[in-house]
Protein backbone atom coordinates (compact mmCIF):
# COMPACT_ATOMS: atom_id res chain seq x y z
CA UNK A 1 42.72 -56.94 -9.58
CA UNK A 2 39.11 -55.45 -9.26
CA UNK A 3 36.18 -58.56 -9.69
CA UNK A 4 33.78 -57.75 -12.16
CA UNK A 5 30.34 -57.02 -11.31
CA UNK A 6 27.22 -58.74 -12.69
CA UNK A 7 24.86 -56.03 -14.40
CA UNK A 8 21.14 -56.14 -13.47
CA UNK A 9 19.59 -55.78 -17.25
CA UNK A 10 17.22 -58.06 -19.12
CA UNK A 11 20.88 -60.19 -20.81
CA UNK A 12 23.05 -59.99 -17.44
CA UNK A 13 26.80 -58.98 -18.82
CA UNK A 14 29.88 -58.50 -16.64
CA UNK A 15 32.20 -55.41 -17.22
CA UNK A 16 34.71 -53.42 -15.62
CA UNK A 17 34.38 -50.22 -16.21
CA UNK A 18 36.61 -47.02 -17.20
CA UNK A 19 36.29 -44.18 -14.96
CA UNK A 20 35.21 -40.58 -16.59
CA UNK A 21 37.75 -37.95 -15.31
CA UNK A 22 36.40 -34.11 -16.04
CA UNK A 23 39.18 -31.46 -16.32
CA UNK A 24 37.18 -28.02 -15.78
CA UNK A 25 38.16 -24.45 -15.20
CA UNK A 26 38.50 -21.21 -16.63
CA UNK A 27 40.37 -20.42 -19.89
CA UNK A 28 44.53 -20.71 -19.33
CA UNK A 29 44.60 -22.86 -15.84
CA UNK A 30 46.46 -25.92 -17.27
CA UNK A 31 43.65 -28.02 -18.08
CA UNK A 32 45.03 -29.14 -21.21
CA UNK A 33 48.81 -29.53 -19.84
CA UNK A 34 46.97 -31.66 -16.88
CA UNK A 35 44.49 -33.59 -19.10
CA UNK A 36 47.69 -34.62 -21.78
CA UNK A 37 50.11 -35.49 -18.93
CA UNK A 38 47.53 -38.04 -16.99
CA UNK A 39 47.37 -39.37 -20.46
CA UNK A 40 50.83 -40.08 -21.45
CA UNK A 41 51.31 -41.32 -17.80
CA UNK A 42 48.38 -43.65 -18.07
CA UNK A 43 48.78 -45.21 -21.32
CA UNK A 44 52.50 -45.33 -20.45
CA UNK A 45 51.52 -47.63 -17.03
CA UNK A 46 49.50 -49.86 -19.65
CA UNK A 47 45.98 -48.61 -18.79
CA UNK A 48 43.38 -48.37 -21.60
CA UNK A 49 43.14 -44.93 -21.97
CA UNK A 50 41.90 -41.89 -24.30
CA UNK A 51 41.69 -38.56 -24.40
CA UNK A 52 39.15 -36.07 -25.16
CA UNK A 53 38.37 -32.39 -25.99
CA UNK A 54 35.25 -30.39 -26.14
CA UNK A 55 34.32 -28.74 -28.24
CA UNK A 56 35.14 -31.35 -30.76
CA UNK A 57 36.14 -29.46 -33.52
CA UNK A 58 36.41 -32.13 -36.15
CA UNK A 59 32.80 -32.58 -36.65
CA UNK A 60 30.57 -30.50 -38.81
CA UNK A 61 29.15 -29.25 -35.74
CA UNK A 62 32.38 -28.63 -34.22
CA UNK A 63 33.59 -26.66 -37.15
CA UNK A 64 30.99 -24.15 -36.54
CA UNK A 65 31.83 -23.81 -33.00
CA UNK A 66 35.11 -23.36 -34.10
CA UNK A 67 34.15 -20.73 -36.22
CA UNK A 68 32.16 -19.14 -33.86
CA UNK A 69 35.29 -19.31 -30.78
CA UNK A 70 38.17 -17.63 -33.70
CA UNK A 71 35.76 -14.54 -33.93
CA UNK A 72 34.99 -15.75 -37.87
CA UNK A 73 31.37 -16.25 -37.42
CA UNK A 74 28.75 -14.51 -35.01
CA UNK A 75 25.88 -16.60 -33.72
CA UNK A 76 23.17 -15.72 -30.99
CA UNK A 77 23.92 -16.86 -27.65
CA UNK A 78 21.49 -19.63 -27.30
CA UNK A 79 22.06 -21.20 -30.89
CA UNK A 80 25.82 -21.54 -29.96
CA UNK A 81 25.02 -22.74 -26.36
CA UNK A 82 22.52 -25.49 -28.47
CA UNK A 83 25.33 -26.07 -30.69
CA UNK A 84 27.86 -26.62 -28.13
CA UNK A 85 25.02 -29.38 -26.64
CA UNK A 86 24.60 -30.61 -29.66
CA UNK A 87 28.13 -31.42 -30.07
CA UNK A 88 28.56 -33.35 -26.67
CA UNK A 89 24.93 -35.13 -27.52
CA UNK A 90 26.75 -36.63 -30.56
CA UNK A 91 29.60 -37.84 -28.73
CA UNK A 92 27.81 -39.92 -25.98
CA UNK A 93 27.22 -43.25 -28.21
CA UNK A 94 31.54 -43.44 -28.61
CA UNK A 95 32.32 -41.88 -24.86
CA UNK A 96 29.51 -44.84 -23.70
CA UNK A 97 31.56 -47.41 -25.54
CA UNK A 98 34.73 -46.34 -24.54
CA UNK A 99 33.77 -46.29 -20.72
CA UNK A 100 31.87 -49.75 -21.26
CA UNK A 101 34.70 -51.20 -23.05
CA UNK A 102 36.78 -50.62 -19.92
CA UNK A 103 39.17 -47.28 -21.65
CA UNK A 104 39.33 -44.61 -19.21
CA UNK A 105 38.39 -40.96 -20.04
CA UNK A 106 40.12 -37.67 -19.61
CA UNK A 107 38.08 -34.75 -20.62
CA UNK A 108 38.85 -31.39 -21.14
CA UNK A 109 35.80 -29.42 -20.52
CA UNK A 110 32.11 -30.80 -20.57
CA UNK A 111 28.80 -29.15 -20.02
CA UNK A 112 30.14 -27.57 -16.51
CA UNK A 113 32.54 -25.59 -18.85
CA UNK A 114 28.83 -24.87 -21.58
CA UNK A 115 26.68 -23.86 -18.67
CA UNK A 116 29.12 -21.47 -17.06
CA UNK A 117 30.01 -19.57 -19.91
CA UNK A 118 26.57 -19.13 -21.38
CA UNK A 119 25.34 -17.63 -17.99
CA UNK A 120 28.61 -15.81 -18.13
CA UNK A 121 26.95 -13.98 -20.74
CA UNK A 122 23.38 -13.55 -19.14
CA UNK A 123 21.28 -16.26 -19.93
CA UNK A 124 19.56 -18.51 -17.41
CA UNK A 125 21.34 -20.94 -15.38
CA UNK A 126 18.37 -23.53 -15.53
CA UNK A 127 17.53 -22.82 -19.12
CA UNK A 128 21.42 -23.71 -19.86
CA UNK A 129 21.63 -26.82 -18.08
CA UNK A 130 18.24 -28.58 -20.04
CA UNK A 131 19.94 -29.51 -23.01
CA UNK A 132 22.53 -31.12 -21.31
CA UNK A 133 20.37 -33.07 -18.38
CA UNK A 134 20.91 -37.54 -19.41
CA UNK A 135 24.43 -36.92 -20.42
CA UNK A 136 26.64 -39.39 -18.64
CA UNK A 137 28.15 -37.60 -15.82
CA UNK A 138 32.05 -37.57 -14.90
CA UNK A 139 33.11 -40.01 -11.92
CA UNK A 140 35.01 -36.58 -10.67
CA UNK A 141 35.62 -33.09 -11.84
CA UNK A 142 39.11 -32.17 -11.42
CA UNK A 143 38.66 -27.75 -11.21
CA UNK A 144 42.16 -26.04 -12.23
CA UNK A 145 41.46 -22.83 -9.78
CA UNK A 146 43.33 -20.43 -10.42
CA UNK A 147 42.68 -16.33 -10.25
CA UNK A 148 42.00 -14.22 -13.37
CA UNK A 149 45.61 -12.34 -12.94
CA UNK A 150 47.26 -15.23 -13.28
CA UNK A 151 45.79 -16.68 -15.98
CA UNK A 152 46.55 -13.81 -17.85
CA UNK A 153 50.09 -13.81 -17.07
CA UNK A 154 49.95 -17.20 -19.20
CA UNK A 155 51.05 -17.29 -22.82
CA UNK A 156 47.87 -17.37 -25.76
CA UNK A 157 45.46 -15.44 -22.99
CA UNK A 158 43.42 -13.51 -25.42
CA UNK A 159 43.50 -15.57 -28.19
CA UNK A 160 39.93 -16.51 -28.58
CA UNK A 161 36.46 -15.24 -27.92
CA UNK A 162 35.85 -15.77 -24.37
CA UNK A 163 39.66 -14.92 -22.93
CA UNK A 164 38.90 -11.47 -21.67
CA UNK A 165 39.62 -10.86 -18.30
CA UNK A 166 35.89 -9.21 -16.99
CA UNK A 167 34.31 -12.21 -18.78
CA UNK A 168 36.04 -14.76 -17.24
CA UNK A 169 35.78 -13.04 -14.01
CA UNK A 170 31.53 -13.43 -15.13
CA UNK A 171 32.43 -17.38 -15.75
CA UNK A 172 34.45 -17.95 -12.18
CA UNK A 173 31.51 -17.05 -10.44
CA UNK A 174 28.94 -18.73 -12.78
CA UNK A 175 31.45 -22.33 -11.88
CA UNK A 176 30.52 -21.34 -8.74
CA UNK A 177 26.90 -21.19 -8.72
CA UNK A 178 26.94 -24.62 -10.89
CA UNK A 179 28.67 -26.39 -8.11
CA UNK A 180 26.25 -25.06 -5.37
CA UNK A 181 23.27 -26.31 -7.99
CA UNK A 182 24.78 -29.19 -8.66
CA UNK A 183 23.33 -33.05 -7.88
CA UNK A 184 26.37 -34.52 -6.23
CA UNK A 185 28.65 -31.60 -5.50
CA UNK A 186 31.26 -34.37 -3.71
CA UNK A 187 32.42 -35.13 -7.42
CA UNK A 188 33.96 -31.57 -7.29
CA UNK A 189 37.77 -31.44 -6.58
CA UNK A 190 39.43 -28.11 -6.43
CA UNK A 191 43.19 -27.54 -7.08
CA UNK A 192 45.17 -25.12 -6.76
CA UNK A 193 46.44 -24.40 -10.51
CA UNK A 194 49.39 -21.84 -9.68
CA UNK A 195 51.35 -25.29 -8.08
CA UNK A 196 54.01 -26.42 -10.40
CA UNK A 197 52.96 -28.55 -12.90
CA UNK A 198 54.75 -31.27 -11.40
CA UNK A 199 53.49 -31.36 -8.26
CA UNK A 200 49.81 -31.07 -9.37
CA UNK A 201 50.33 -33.98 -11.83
CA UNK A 202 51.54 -36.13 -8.75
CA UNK A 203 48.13 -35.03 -6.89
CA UNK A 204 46.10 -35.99 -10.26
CA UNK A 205 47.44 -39.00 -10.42
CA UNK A 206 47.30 -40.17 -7.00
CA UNK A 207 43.47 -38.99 -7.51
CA UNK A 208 43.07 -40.79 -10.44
CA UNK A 209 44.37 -44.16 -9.65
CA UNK A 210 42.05 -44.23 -7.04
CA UNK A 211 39.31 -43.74 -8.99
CA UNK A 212 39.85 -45.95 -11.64
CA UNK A 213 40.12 -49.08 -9.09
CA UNK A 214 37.15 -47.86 -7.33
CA UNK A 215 35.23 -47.00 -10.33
CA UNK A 216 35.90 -50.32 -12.22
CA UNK A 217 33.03 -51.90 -10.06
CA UNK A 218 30.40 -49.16 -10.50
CA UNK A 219 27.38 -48.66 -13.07
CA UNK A 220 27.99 -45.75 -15.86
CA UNK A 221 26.37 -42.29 -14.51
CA UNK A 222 23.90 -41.79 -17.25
CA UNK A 223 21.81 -39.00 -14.87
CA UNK A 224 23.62 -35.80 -15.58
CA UNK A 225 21.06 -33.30 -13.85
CA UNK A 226 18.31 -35.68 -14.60
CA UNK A 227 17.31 -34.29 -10.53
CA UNK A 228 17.20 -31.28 -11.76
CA UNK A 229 14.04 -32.13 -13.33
CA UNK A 230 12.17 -32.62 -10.32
């Protein structure tokens, strides 16, 4: 069992952690088959566990979004890029808590996923990551790569907004340029999404056991990009 660790703050606490697990990609890679099945598999080995999506559509914020993504409202790029912020901004205080209270998080899509599709559609790389920069940051970011042509052999590709094939072409490449931007690139780990979904779930987990034990003794990441202001 992993000791808990003495925090250096004004009341000293002890805590053991959760570990923040990122599940990025482009649309129809099996993030969200990936993200549910390290889920059920966790809480069914009795770890504290939960699951989470952005955008978070249940909010009023996340309504809009939703809106916005099912082609039944139109919205300038950067409001919708602020909105999409906006909606992970008011998220943090339970995601903190969570991670704090020693409840591990899966997470499909974050602001890797908000950043690359906003420059996807032109704007500025550095402009796009601002809103986003003191957000915790994930312990690892598991990327689903997979090429456009098979994604759209996938069943729903199409469905939404973004799921045409030259745009998420545009979003592949902006992933790219976030990783080669990025503070910590390490915390990138890049699978290959046309495995079975077996065998990648046996690789996830593997990858994610490890990281919970070794994250259980580590301070939260509250610095996402905060570098990027120097």
């Amino acid at each position: 069992m992993s000791k808990e660790i003495s925090l250096n703050t004004t009341n000293t606490a002890t805590y053991k952690r959760g570990a923040f697990i990122l599940f990025e990609g482009c649309d129809r890679t099996g993030k969200s088959t990936q993200a549910n099945k390290l889920f059920e598999y966790l809480q069914s080995t009795g770890h504290s566990v939960k699951l989470w999506k952005f955008p978070d559509r249940t909010t009023p914020i996340g309504q809009t979004i939703n809106a916005y993504l099912t082609n039944n409202q139109e919205l300038d790029d950067k409001a919708i890029h602020l909105l999409f912020s906006a909606n992970r901004w008011e998220s943090l205080p339970k995601l903190k808590n969570l991670l704090l209270g020693g409840t591990t998080l899966i997470v499909d899509r974050y602001a890797y996923s908000g950043v690359s599709y906003s420059v996807a559609k032109g704007l500025d790389l550095d402009w796009c990551r601002c809103p986003d920069i003191g957000l915790l940051r994930p312990d690892i970011i598991i990327f689903m790569d997979l090429s456009i042509e098979e994604s759209e052999k996938r069943g729903g590709f199409g469905e939404e907004r973004y799921e045409k094939k030259n745009f998420q072409e545009k979003v592949c490449k902006s992933f790219s340029q976030l990783k080669q931007k990025d503070d910590d690139d390490s915390l990138w780990k890049f699978l290959d999404a046309k495995q079975s979904v077996e065998r990648l779930h046996e690789q996830i987990v593997k990858i994610s056991l490890d990281l919970i034990e070794n994250c259980s003794q580590l301070p939260l990441k509250e610095d996402l990009w905060k570098k990027h202001l120097g």
